[in-house]
Structure formats: structure tokens, C-alpha cells
C-alpha atoms as a PDB file:
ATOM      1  CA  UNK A   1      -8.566 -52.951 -57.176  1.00  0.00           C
ATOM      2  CA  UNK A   2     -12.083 -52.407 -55.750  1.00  0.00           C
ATOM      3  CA  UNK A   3     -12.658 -53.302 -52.227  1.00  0.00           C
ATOM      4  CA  UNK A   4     -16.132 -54.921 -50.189  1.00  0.00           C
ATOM      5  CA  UNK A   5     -17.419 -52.345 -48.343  1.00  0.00           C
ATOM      6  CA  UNK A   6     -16.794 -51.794 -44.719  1.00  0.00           C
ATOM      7  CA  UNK A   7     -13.560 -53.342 -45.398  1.00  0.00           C
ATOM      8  CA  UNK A   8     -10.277 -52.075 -43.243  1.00  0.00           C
ATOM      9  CA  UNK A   9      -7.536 -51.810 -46.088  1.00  0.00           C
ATOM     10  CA  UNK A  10      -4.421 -54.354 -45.942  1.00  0.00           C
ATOM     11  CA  UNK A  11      -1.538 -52.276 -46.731  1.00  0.00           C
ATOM     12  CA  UNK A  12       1.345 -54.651 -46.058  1.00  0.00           C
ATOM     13  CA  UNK A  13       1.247 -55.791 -49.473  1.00  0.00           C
ATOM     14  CA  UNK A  14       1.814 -52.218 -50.775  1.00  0.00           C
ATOM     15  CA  UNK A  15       4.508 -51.495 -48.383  1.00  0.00           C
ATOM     16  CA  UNK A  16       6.523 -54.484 -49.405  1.00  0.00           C
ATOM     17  CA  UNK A  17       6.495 -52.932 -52.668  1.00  0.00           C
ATOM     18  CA  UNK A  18       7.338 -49.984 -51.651  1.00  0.00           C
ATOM     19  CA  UNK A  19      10.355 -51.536 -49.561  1.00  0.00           C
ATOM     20  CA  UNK A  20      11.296 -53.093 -52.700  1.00  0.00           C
ATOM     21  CA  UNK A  21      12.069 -50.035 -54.862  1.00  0.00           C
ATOM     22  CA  UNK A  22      14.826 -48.206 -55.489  1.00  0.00           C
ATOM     23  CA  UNK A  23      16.377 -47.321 -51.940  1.00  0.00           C
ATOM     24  CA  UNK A  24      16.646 -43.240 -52.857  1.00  0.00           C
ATOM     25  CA  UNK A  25      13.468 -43.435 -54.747  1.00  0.00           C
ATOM     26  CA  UNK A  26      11.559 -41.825 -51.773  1.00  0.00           C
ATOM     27  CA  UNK A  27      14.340 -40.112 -49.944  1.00  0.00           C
ATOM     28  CA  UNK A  28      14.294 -36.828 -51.303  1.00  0.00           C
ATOM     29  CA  UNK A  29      12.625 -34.121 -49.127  1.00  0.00           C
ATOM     30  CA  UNK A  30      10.033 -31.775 -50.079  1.00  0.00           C
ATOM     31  CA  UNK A  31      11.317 -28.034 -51.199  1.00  0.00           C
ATOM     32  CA  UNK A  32      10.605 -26.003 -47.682  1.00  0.00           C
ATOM     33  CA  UNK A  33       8.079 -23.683 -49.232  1.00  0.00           C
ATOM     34  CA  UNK A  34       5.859 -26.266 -50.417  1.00  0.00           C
ATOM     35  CA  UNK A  35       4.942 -27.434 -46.986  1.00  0.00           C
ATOM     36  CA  UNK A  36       3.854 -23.877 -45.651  1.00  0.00           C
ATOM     37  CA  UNK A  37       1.969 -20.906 -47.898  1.00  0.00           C
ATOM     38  CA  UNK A  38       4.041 -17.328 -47.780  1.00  0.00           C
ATOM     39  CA  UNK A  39       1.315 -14.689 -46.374  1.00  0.00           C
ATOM     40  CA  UNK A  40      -0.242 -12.307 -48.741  1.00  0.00           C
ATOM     41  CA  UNK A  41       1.496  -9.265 -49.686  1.00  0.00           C
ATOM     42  CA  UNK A  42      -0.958  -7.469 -47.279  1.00  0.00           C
ATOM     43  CA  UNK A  43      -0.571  -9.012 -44.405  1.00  0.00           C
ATOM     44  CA  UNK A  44       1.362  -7.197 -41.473  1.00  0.00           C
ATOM     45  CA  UNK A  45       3.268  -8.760 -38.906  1.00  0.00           C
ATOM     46  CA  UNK A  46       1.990 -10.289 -36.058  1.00  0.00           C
ATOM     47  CA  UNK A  47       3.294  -8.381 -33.445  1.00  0.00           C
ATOM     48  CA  UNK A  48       3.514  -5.232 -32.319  1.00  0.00           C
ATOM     49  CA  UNK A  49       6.659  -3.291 -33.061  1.00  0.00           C
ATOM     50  CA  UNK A  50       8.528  -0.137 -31.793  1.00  0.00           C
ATOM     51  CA  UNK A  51      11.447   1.184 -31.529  1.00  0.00           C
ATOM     52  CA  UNK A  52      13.124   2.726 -28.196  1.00  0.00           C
ATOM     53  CA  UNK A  53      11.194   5.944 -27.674  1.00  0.00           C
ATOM     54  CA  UNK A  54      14.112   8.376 -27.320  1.00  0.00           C
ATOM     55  CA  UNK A  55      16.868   9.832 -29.175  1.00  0.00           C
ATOM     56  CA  UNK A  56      19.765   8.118 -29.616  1.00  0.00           C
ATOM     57  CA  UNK A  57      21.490  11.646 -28.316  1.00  0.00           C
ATOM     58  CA  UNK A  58      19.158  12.004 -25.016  1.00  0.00           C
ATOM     59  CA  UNK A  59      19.643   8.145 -24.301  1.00  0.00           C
ATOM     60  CA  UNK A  60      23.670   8.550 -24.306  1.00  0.00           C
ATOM     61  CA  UNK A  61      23.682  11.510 -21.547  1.00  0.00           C
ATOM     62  CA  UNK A  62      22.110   8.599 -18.759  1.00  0.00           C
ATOM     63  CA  UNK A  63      20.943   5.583 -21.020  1.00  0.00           C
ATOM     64  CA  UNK A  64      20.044   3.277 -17.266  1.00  0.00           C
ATOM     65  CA  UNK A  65      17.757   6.067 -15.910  1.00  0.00           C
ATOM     66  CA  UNK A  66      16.415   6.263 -19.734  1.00  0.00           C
ATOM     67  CA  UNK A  67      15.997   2.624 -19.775  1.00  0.00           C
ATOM     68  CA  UNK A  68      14.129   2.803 -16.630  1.00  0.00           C
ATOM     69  CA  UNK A  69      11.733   5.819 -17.508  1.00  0.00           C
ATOM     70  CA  UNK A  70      11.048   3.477 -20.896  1.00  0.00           C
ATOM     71  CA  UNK A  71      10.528  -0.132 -18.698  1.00  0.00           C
ATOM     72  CA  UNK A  72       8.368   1.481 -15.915  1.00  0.00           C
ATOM     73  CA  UNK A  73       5.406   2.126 -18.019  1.00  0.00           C
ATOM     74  CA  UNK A  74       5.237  -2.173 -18.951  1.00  0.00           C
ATOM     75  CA  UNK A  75       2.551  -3.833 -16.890  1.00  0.00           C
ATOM     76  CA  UNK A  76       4.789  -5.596 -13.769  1.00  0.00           C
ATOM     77  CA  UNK A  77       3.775  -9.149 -14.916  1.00  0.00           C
ATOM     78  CA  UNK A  78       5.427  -8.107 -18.392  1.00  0.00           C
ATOM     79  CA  UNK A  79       8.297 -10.722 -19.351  1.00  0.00           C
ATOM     80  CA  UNK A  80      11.543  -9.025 -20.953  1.00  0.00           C
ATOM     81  CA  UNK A  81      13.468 -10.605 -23.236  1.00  0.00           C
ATOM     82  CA  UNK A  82      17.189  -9.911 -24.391  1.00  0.00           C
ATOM     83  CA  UNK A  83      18.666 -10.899 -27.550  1.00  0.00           C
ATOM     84  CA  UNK A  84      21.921 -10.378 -29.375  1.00  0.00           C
ATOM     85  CA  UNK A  85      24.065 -12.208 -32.425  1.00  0.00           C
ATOM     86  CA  UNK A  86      27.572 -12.245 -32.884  1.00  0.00           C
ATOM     87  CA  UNK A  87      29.946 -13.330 -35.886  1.00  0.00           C
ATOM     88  CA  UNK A  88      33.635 -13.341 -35.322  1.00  0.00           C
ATOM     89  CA  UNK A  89      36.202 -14.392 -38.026  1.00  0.00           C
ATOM     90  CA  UNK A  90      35.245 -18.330 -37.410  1.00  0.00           C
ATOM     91  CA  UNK A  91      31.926 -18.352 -35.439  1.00  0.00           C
ATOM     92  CA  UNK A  92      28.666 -17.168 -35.412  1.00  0.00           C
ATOM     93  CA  UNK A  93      26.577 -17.196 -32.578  1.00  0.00           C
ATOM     94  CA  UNK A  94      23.196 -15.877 -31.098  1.00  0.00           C
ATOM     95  CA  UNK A  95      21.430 -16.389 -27.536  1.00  0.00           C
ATOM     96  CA  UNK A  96      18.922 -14.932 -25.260  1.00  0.00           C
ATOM     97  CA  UNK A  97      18.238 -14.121 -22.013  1.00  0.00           C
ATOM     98  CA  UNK A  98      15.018 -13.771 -19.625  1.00  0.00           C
ATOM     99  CA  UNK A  99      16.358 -11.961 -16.539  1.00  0.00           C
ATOM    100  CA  UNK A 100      13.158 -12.043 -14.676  1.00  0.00           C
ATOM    101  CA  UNK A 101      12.909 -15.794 -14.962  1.00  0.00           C
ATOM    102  CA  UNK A 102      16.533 -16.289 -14.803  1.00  0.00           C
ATOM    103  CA  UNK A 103      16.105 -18.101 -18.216  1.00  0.00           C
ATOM    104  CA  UNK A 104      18.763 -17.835 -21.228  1.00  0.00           C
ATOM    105  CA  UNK A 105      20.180 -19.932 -24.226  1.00  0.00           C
ATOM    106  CA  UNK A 106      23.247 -19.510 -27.040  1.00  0.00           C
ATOM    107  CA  UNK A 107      23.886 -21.417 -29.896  1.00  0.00           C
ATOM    108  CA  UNK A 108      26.565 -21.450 -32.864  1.00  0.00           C
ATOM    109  CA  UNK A 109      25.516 -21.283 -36.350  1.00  0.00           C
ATOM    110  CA  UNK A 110      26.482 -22.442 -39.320  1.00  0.00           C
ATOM    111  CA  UNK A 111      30.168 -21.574 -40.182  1.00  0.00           C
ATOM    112  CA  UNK A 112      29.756 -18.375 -42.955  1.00  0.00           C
ATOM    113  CA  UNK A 113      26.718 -17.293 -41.258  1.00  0.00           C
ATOM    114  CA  UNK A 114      26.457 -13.300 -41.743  1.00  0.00           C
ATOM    115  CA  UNK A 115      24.848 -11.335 -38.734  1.00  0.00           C
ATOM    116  CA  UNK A 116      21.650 -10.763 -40.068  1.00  0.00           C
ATOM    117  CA  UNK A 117      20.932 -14.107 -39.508  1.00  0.00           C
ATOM    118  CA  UNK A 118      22.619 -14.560 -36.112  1.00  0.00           C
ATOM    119  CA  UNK A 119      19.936 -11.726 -34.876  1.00  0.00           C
ATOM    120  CA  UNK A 120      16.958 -13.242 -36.750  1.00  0.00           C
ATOM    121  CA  UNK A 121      18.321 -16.521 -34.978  1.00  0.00           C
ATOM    122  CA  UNK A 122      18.643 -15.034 -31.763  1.00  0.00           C
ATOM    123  CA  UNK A 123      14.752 -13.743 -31.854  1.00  0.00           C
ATOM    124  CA  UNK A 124      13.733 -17.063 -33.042  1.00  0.00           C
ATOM    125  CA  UNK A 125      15.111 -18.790 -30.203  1.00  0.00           C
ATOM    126  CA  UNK A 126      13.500 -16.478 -28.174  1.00  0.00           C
ATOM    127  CA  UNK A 127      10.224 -16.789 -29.347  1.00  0.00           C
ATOM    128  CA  UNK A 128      10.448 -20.458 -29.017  1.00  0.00           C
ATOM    129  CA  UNK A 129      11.146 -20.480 -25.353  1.00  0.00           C
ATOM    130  CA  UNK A 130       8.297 -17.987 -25.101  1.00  0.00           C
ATOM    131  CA  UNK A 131       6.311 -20.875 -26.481  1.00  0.00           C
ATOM    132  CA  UNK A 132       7.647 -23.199 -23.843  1.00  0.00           C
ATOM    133  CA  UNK A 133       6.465 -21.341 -21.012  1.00  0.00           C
ATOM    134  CA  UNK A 134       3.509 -22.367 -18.617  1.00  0.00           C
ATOM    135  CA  UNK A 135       1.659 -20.448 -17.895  1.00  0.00           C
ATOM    136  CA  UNK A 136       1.869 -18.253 -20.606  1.00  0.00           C
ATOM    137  CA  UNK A 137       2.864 -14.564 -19.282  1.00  0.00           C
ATOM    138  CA  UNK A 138       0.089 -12.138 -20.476  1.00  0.00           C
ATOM    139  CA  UNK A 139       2.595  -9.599 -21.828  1.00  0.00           C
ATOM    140  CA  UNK A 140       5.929 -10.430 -23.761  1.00  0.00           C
ATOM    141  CA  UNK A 141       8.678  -7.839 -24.705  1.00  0.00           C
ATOM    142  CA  UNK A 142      11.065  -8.766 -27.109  1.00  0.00           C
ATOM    143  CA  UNK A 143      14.370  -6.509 -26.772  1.00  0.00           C
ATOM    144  CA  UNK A 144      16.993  -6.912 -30.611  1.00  0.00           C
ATOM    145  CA  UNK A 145      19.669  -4.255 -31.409  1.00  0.00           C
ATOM    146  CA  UNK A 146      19.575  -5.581 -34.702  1.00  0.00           C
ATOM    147  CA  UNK A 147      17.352  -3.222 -36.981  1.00  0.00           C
ATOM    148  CA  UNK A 148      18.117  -5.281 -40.329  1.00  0.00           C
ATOM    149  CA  UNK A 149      16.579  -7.907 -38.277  1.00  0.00           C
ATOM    150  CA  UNK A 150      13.721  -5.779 -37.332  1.00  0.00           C
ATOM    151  CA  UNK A 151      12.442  -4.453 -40.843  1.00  0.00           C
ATOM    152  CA  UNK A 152      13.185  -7.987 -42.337  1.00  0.00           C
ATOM    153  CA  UNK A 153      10.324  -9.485 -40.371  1.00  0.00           C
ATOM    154  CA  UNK A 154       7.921  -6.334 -40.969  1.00  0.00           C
ATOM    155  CA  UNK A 155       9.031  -6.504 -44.526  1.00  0.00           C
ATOM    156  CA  UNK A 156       8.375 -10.650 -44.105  1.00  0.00           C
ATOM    157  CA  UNK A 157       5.632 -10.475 -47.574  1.00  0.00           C
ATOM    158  CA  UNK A 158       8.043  -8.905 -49.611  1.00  0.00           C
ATOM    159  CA  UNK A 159      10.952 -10.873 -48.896  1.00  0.00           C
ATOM    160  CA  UNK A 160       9.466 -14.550 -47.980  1.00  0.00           C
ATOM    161  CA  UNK A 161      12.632 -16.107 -49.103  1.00  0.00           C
ATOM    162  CA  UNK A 162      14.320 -16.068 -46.296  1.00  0.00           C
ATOM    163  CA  UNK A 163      12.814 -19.434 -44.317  1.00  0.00           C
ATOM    164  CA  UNK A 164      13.787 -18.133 -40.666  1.00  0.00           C
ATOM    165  CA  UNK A 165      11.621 -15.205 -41.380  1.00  0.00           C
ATOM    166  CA  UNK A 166       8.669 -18.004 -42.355  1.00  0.00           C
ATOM    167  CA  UNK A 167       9.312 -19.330 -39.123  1.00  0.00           C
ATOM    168  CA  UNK A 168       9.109 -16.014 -36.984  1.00  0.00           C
ATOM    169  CA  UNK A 169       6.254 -15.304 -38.242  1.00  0.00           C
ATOM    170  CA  UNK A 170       5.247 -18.861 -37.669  1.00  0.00           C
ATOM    171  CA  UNK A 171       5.457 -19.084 -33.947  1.00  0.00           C
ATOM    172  CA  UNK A 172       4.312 -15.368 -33.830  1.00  0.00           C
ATOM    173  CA  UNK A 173       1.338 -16.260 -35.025  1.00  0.00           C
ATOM    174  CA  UNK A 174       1.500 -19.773 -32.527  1.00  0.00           C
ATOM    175  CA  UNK A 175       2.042 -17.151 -29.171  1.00  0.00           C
ATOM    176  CA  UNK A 176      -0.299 -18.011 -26.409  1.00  0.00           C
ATOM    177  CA  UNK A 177       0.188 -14.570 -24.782  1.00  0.00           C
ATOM    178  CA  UNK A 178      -2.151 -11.829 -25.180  1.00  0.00           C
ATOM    179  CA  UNK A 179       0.685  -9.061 -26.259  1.00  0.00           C
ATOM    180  CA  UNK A 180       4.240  -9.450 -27.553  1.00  0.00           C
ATOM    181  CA  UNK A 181       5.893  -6.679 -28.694  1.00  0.00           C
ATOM    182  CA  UNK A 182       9.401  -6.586 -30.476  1.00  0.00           C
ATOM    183  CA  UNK A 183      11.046  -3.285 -29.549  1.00  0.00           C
ATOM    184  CA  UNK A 184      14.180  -2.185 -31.546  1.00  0.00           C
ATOM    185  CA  UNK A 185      16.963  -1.065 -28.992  1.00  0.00           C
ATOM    186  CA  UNK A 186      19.578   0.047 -31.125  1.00  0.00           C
ATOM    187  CA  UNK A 187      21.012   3.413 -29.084  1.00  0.00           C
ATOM    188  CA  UNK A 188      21.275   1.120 -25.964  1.00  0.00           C
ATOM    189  CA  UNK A 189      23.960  -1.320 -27.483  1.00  0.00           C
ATOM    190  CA  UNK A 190      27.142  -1.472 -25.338  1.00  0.00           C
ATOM    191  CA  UNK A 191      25.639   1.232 -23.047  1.00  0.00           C
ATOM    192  CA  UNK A 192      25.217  -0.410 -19.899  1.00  0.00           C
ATOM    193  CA  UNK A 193      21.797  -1.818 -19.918  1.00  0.00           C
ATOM    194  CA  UNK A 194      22.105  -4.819 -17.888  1.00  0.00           C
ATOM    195  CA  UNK A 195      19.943  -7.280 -19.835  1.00  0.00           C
ATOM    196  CA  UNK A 196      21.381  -6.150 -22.953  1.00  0.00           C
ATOM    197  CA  UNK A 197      24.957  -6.663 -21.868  1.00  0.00           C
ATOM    198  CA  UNK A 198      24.064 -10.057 -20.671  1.00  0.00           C
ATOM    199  CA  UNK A 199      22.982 -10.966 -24.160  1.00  0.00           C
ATOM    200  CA  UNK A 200      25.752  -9.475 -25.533  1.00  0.00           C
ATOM    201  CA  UNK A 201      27.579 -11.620 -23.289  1.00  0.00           C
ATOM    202  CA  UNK A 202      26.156 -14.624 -23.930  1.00  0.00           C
ATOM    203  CA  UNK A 203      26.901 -14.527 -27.523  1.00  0.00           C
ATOM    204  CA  UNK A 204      30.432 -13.573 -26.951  1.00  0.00           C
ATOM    205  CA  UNK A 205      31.112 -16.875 -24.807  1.00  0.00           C
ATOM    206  CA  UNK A 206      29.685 -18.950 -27.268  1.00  0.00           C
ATOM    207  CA  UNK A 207      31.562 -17.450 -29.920  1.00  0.00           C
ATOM    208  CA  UNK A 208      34.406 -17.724 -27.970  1.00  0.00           C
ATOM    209  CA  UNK A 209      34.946 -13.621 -28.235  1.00  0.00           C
ATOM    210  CA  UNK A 210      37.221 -12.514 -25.262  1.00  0.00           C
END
């Protein structure tokens, strides 16, 4: 059909056609990796990583005063973030916590999810509250015990299967912030770090863990 120029298109017509189809005809959704492109295999994350700078054996003998000799040298307007997963024998759960702006959050999963994916979870809620906040802090540090969790998203190209990881990187990439930083905190689990056993916490009331 050709149309005068400067014309504005009438589309009702075509709508009521389309109306008149076959209800599921345009019901199915797209496959999720058609809508976004997988980075290159080069690519590296978008966010600085670390893990806790001590030894897992020097971190035991007095893991607050460790903790503390670790946090001191963050700039003071630095935001910490806490977050944990949790899978019990018929929930899985993950949440966060902010203790400096008295922020947190914990969800359940779907039923059979493993822990992998309660972590990855848990740091995906997390960055999207870091999204969420206004102003945006200038530094960000991301606290996970989970080190699976950690070398899946620096191992994102290789294994871009995995759509949470897609959307880590995602809202990495979306930060407003001029530094985030995703620190592995493994040797500090169940220690007595008191952001890290709030997270812990959190997960194990939404889980319903005693």
C-alpha cells in the first residue's frame, strides 16, 4: 500500500487484524539471549575484585581487629555492603544488608534452587539497591562469602549461560558510582563480623533456618 506523503499512518485497521488472529499467535516471548548480546570473550568484568587480604589462618587468631585493619584503609564515605544465600531442605533464600544506611532486603527463590544461585541472587539484589540510591555514594564495596559466585561473574564470557550472570554484569556496567569493588570474604564466614552475621541472618529468617 503506498501512502501520500507527509501522511501520519492509520494503524487501527492493522490492529484489528491483528486482534483478529489466532489468540496465542503473538504470545510467545522472545528467547532471553536474543534481547541482550553476551560480551566478547575478552572482555573483563566491570568491577574491581579482591579477595580479603589475609590468611585465612592469621584472620582466625582475631578476625574483628583483622576486619578492622582491612575496612580502615576504605575512603569514610565508602558504602559496605553484606550479602549471603542460604538453601535449607525446602527453601532457598538470599538478602543483603547496608549497615551504614541501615538498608537490607531477603527474598526466597525458586523451590530447587542450589546455592550458587542464592549468592549470585543475593549480589544482584544488592547491586540493584545500589542503583536505587540518590545520591550515588562515590565508593561501593560489595562483601560475598560465596567464591563460586565470585569466579562465575569474572569467568561471565566463558560461561554466558547463566542469565543472572548477564544481569550482574548488566547493572555493573549501569553503576553511577565512581568505584565498586566486590571483595571475596570467605575466612570471615561465621566469625563474628557483624555485617556478615547480619546477612547471614537475614537469610536464615527468610528461610525460616532456626
Amino acid at each position: 500500500m503506498e501512502w501520500p506523503p507527509r501522511s501520519i499512518l492509520n494503524i487501527s485497521p492493522m490492529l484489528s487484524k491483528l486482534a483478529a488472529l489466532e489468540d496465542n499467535l503473538l504470545k510467545a516471548h522472545p528467547d532471553y539471549f536474543t534481547q541482550r548480546k553476551s560480551p566478547p570473550p575478552w572482555s573483563i568484568a566491570p568491577a574491581k575484585t579482591s579477595y580479603f587480604p589475609m590468611p585465612k589462618k592469621v584472620t582466625l587468631d582475631n578476625p574483628r581487629v583483622q576486619m578492622n585493619h582491612a575496612l580502615k584503609h576504605l575512603h569514610h564515605t565508602t558504602i559496605k555492603y553484606y550479602t549471603d544465600g542460604s538453601v535449607s531442605s525446602h527453601s532457598t533464600s538470599c538478602a543483603y544488608i547496608f549497615p551504614e544506611i541501615k538498608a537490607e532486603g531477603a527474598w526466597n527463590l525458586t523451590p530447587g534452587s542450589n546455592i550458587q544461585t542464592a549468592e549470585l541472587h543475593g549480589i544482584l539484589k544488592d547491586l540493584e539497591a545500589c542503583y536505587h540510591l540518590e545520591p550515588a555514594p562515590l565508593q561501593i564495596q560489595i562483601f560475598t562469602d560465596s567464591q563460586s559466585a565470585f569466579m562465575a561473574i569474572n569467568a561471565a564470557t566463558k560461561h554466558s549461560y547463566n542469565p543472572i550472570i548477564q544481569d550482574i554484569w548488566n547493572l555493573l556496567h549501569c553503576q553511577k558510582m565512581q568505584e565498586l569493588t566486590l571483595t571475596q570474604r570467605g575466612s570471615l564466614a561465621k566469625i563474628g563480623i557483624p555485617g556478615n552475621e547480619a546477612a547471614e541472618r537475614l537469610t536464615s529468617d527468610q528461610a525460616g533456618i532456626p
